[in-house]
C-alpha atoms as a PDB file:
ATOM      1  CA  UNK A   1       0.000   0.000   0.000  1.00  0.00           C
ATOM      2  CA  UNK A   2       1.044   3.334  -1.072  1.00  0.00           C
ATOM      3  CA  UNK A   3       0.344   6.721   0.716  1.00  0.00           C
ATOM      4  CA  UNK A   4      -1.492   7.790  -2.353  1.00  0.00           C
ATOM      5  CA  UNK A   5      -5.148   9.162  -1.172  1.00  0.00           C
ATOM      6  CA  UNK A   6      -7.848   7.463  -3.181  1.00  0.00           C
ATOM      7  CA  UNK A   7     -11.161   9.783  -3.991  1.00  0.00           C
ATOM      8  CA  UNK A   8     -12.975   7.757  -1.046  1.00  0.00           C
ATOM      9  CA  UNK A   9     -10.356   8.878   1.252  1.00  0.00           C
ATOM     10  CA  UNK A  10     -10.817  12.275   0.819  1.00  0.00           C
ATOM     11  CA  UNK A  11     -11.843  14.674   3.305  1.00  0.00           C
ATOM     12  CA  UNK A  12     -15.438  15.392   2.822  1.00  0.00           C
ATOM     13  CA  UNK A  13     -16.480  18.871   2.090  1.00  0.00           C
ATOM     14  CA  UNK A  14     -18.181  21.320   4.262  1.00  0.00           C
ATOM     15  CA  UNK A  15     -22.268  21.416   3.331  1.00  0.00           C
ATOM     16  CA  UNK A  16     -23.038  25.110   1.510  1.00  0.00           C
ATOM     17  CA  UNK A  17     -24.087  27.567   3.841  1.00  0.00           C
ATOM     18  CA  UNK A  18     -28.017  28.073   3.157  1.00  0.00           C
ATOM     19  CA  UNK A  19     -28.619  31.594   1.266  1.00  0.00           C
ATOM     20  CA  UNK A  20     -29.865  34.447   3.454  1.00  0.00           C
ATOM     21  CA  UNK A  21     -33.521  34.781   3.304  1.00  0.00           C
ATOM     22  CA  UNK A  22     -33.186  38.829   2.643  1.00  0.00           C
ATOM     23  CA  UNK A  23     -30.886  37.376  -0.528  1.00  0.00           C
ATOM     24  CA  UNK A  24     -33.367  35.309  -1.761  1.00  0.00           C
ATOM     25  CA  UNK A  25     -36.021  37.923  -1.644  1.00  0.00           C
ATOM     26  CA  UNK A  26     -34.231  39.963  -3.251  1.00  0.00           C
ATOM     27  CA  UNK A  27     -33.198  37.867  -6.277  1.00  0.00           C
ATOM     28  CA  UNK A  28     -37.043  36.600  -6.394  1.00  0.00           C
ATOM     29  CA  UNK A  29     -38.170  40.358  -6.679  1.00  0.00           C
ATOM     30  CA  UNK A  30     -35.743  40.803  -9.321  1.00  0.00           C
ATOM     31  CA  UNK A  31     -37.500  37.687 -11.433  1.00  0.00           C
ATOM     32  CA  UNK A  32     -35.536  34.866 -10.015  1.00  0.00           C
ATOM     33  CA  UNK A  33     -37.836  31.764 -10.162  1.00  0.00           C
ATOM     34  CA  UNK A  34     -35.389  29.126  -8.093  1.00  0.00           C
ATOM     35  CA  UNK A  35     -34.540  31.703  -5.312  1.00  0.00           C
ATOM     36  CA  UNK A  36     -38.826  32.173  -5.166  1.00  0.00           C
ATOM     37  CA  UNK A  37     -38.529  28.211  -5.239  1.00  0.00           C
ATOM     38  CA  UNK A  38     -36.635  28.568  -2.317  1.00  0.00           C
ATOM     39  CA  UNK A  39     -38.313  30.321  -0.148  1.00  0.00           C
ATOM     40  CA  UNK A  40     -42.105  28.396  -0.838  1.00  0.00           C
ATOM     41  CA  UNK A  41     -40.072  25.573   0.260  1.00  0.00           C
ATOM     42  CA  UNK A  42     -38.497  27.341   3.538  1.00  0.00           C
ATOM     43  CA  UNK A  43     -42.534  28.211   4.268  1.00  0.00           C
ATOM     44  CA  UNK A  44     -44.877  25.782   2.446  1.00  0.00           C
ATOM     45  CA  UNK A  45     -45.408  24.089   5.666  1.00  0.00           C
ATOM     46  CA  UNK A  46     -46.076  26.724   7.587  1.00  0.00           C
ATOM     47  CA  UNK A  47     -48.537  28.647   5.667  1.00  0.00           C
ATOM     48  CA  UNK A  48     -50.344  25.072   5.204  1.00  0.00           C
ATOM     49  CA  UNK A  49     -50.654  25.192   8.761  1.00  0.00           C
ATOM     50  CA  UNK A  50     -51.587  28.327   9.209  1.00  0.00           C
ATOM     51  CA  UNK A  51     -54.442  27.944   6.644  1.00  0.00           C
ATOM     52  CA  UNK A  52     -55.306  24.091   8.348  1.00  0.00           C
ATOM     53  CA  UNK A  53     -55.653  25.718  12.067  1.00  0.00           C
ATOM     54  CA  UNK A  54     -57.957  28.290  10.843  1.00  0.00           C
ATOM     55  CA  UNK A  55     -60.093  26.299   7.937  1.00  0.00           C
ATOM     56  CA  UNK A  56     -59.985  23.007   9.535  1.00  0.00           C
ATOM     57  CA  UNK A  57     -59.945  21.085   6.591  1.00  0.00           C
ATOM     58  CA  UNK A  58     -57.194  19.894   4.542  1.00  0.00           C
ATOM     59  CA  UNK A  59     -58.886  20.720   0.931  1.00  0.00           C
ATOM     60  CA  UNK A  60     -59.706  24.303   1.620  1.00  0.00           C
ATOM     61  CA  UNK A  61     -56.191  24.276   3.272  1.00  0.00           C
ATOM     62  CA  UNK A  62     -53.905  23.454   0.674  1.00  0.00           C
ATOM     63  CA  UNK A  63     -56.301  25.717  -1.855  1.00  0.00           C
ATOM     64  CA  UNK A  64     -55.810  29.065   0.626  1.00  0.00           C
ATOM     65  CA  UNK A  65     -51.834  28.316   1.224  1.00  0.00           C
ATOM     66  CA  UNK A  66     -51.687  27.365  -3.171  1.00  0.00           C
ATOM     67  CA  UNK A  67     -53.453  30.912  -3.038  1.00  0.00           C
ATOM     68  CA  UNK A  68     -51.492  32.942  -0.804  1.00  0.00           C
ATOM     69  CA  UNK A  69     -48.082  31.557  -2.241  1.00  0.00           C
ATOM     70  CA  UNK A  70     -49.496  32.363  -5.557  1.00  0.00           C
ATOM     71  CA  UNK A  71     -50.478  36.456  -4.083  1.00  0.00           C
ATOM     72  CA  UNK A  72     -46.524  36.637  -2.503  1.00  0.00           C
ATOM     73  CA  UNK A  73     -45.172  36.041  -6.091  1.00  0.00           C
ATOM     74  CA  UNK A  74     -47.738  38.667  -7.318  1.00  0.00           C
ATOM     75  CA  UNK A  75     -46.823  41.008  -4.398  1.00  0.00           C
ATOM     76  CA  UNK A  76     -43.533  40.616  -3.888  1.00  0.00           C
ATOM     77  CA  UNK A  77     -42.224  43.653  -5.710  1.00  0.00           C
ATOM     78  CA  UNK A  78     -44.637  45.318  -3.571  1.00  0.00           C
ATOM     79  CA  UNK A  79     -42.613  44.012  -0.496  1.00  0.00           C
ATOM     80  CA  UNK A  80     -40.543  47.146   0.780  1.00  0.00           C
ATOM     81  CA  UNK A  81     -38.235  45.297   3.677  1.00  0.00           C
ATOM     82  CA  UNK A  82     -36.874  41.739   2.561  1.00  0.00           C
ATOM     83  CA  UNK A  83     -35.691  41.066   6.581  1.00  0.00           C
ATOM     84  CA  UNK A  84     -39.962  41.087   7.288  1.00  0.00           C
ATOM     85  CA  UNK A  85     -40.905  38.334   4.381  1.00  0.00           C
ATOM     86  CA  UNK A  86     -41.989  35.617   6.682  1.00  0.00           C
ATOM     87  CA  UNK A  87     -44.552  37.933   9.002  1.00  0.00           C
ATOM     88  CA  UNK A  88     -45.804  39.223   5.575  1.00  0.00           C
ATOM     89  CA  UNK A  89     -45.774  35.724   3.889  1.00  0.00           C
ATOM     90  CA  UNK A  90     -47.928  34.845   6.883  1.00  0.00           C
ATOM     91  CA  UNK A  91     -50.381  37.543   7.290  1.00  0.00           C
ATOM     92  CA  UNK A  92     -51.120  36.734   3.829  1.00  0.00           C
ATOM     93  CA  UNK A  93     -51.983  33.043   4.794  1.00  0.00           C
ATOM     94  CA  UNK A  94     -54.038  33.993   7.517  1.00  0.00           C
ATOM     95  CA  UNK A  95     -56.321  36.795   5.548  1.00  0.00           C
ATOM     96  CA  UNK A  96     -56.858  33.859   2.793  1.00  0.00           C
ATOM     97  CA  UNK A  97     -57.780  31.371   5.188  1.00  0.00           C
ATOM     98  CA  UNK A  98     -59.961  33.953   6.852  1.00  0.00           C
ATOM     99  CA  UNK A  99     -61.434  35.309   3.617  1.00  0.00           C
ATOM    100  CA  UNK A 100     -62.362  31.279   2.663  1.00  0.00           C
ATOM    101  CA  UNK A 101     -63.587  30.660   5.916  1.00  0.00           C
ATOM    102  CA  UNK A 102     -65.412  33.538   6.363  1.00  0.00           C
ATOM    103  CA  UNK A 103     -67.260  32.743   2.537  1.00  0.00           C
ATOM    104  CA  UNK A 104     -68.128  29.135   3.922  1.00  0.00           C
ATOM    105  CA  UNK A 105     -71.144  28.238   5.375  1.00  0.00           C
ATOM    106  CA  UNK A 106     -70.628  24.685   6.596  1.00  0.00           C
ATOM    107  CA  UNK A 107     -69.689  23.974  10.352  1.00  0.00           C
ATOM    108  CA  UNK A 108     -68.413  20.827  10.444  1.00  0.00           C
ATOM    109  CA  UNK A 109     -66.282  19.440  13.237  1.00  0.00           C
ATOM    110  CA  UNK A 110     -63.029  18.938  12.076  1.00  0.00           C
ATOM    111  CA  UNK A 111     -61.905  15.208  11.300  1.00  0.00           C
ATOM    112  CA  UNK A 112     -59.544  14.259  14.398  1.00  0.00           C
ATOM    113  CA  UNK A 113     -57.681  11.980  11.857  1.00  0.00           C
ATOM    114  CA  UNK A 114     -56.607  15.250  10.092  1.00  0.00           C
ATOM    115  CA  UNK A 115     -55.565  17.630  13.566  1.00  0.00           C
ATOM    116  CA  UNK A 116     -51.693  18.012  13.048  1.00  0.00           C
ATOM    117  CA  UNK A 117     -51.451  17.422  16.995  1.00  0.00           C
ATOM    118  CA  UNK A 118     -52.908  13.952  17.168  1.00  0.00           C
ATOM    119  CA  UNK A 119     -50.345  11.527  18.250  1.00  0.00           C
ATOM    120  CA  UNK A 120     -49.717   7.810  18.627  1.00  0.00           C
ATOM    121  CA  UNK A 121     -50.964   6.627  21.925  1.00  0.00           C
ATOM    122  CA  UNK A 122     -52.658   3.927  23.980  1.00  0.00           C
ATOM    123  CA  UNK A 123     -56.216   2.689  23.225  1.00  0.00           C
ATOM    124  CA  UNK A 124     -57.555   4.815  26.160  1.00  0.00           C
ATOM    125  CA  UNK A 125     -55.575   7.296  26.277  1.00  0.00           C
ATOM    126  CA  UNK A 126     -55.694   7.455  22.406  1.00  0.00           C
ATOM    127  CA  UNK A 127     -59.641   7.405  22.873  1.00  0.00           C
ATOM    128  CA  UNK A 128     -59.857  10.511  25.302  1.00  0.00           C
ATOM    129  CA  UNK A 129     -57.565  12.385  23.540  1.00  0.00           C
ATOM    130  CA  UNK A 130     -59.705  11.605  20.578  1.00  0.00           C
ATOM    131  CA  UNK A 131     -63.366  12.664  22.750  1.00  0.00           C
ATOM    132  CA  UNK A 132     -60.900  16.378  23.957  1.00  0.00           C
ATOM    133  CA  UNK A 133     -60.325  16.969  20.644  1.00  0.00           C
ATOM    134  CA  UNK A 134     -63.887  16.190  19.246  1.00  0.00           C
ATOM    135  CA  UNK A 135     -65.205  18.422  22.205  1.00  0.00           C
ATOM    136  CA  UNK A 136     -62.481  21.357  21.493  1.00  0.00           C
ATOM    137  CA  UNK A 137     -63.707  21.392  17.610  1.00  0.00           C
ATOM    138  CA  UNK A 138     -67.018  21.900  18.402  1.00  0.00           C
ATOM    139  CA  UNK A 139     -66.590  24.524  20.419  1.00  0.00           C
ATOM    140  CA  UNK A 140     -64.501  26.025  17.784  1.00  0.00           C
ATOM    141  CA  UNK A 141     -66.514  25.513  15.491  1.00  0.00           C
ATOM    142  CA  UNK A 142     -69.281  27.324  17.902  1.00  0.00           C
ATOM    143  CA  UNK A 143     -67.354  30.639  17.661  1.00  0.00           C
ATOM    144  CA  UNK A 144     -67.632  33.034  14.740  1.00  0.00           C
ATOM    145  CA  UNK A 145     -64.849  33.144  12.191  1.00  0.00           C
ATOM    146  CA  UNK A 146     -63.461  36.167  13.474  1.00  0.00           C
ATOM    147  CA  UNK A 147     -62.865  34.951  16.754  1.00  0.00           C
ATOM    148  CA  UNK A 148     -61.894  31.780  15.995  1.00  0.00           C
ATOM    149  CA  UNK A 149     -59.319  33.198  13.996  1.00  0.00           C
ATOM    150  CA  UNK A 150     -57.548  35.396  16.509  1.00  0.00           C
ATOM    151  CA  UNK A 151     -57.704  32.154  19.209  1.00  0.00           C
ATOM    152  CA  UNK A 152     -56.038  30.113  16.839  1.00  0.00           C
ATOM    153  CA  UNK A 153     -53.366  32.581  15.625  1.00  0.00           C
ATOM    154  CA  UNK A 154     -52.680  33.446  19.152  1.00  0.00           C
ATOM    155  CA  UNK A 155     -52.995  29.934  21.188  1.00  0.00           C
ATOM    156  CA  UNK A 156     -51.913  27.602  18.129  1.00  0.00           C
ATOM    157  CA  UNK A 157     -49.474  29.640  15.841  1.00  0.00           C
ATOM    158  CA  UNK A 158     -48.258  32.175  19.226  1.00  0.00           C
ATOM    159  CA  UNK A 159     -48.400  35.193  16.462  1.00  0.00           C
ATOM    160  CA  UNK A 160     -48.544  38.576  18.223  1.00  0.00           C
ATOM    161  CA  UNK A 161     -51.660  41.015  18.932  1.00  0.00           C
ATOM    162  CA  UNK A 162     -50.165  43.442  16.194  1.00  0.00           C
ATOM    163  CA  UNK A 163     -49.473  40.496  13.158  1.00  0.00           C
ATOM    164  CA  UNK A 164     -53.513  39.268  14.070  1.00  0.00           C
ATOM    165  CA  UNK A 165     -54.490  42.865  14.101  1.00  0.00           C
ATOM    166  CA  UNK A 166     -53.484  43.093  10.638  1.00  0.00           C
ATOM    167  CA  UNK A 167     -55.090  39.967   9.816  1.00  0.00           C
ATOM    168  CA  UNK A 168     -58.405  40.400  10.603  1.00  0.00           C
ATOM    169  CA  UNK A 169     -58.438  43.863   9.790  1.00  0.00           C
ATOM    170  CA  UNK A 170     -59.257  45.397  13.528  1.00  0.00           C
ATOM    171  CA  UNK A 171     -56.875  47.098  16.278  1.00  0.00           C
ATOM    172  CA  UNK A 172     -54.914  45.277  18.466  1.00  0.00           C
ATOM    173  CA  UNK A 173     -57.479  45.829  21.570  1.00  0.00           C
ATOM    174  CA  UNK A 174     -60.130  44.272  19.545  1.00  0.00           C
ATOM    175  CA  UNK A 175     -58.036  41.095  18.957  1.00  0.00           C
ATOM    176  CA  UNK A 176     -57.369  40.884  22.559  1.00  0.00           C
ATOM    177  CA  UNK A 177     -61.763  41.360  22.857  1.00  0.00           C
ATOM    178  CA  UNK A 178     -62.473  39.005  20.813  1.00  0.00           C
ATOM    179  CA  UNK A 179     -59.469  36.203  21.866  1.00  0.00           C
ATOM    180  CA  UNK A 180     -60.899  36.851  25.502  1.00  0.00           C
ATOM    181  CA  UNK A 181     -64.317  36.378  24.383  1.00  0.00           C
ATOM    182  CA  UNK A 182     -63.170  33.112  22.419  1.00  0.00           C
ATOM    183  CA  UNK A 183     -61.097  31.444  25.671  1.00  0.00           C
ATOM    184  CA  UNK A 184     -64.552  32.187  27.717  1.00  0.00           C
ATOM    185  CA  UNK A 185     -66.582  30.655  25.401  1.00  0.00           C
ATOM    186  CA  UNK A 186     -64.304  27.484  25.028  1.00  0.00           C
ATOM    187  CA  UNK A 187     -63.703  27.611  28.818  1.00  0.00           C
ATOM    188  CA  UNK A 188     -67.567  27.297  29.300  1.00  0.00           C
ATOM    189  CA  UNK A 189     -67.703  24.523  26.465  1.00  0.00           C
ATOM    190  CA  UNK A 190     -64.815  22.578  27.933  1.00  0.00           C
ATOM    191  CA  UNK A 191     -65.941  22.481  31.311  1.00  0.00           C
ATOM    192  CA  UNK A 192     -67.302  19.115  31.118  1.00  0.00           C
ATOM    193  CA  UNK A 193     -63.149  17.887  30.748  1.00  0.00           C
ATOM    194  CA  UNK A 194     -61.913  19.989  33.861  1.00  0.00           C
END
């Protein structure tokens, strides 16, 4: 054996540093498809959640996140700070969802098999967990869309008064109203569980 270094012997090489967010904005505004690329897939997720927490269905959620992704690329040259693109991507996100929820008129309790937080679990366990979150979609589903919609961008997605303010459209004091008026309501419907 020799002291010759074969290819597999080499010294593997460092992974690429990922690209700044406030870089890829900027090369998306400018027309750049793959850097756009880039960031739906740093936020896909997350505005499918987003839309999912607030629709409660997984059609009309992967239709309002399709639609908001599809409103950044309109906007994006509207987008004056590149360092604020994920608030903005998801303020977008939530005013879709809202906007679809809001045109909706069905109430349906939400499919437990569907809510992101169900785990694996034992049967009994598994089966109250299941009965909680049966009880906790009704009573969402028992509050109007508005206030829904600040609970769940508050309790679920821990967004600030100021980002739901712009959401729904109203002042930060009448998100805190109307989250206040949501936890009493679901505080009253839950009280069975307690």
């Amino acid at each position: 054996m020799s002291g010759e270094r074969h290819g597999d012997d080499a010294a593997p090489s460092a992974p690429e540093a990922p690209v700044p967010e406030t870089v890829l904005v900027e090369r998306a505004r400018s027309g750049d498809d793959a850097a756009f690329e880039m960031l739906l897939h740093r936020y896909q997720d997350t505005v499918y959640r987003i839309a999912l927490r607030i629709l409660r269905d997984p059609g009309d959620a992967r239709d309002a996140a399709q639609e908001a992704l599809i409103t950044a690329w309109r906007k994006l040259p509207e987008l004056r700070d590149p360092a604020v693109f994920g608030p903005w991507l998801k303020r977008i996100a939530g005013r879709r969802a809202l906007n679809l929820l809001r045109a909706r008129t069905d109430t349906e309790p939400i499919d437990e098999r569907t809510d992101p937080g169900s785990r694996e679990a034992g049967p009994a366990a598994e089966a109250l967990a299941g009965d909680l979150r049966g009880a906790l979609s009704q009573a969402l589903a028992g509050l109007p869309p508005a206030q829904r919609t600040c609970w769940v961008l508050r309790e679920m997605e821990g967004w600030g008064y100021e980002e739901i303010a712009e959401v729904v459209d109203a002042t930060p004091t009448a998100v805190r109203g109307r989250i206040h008026r949501a936890r009493a309501h679901l505080v009253k419907a839950l009280a069975p569980w307690r």
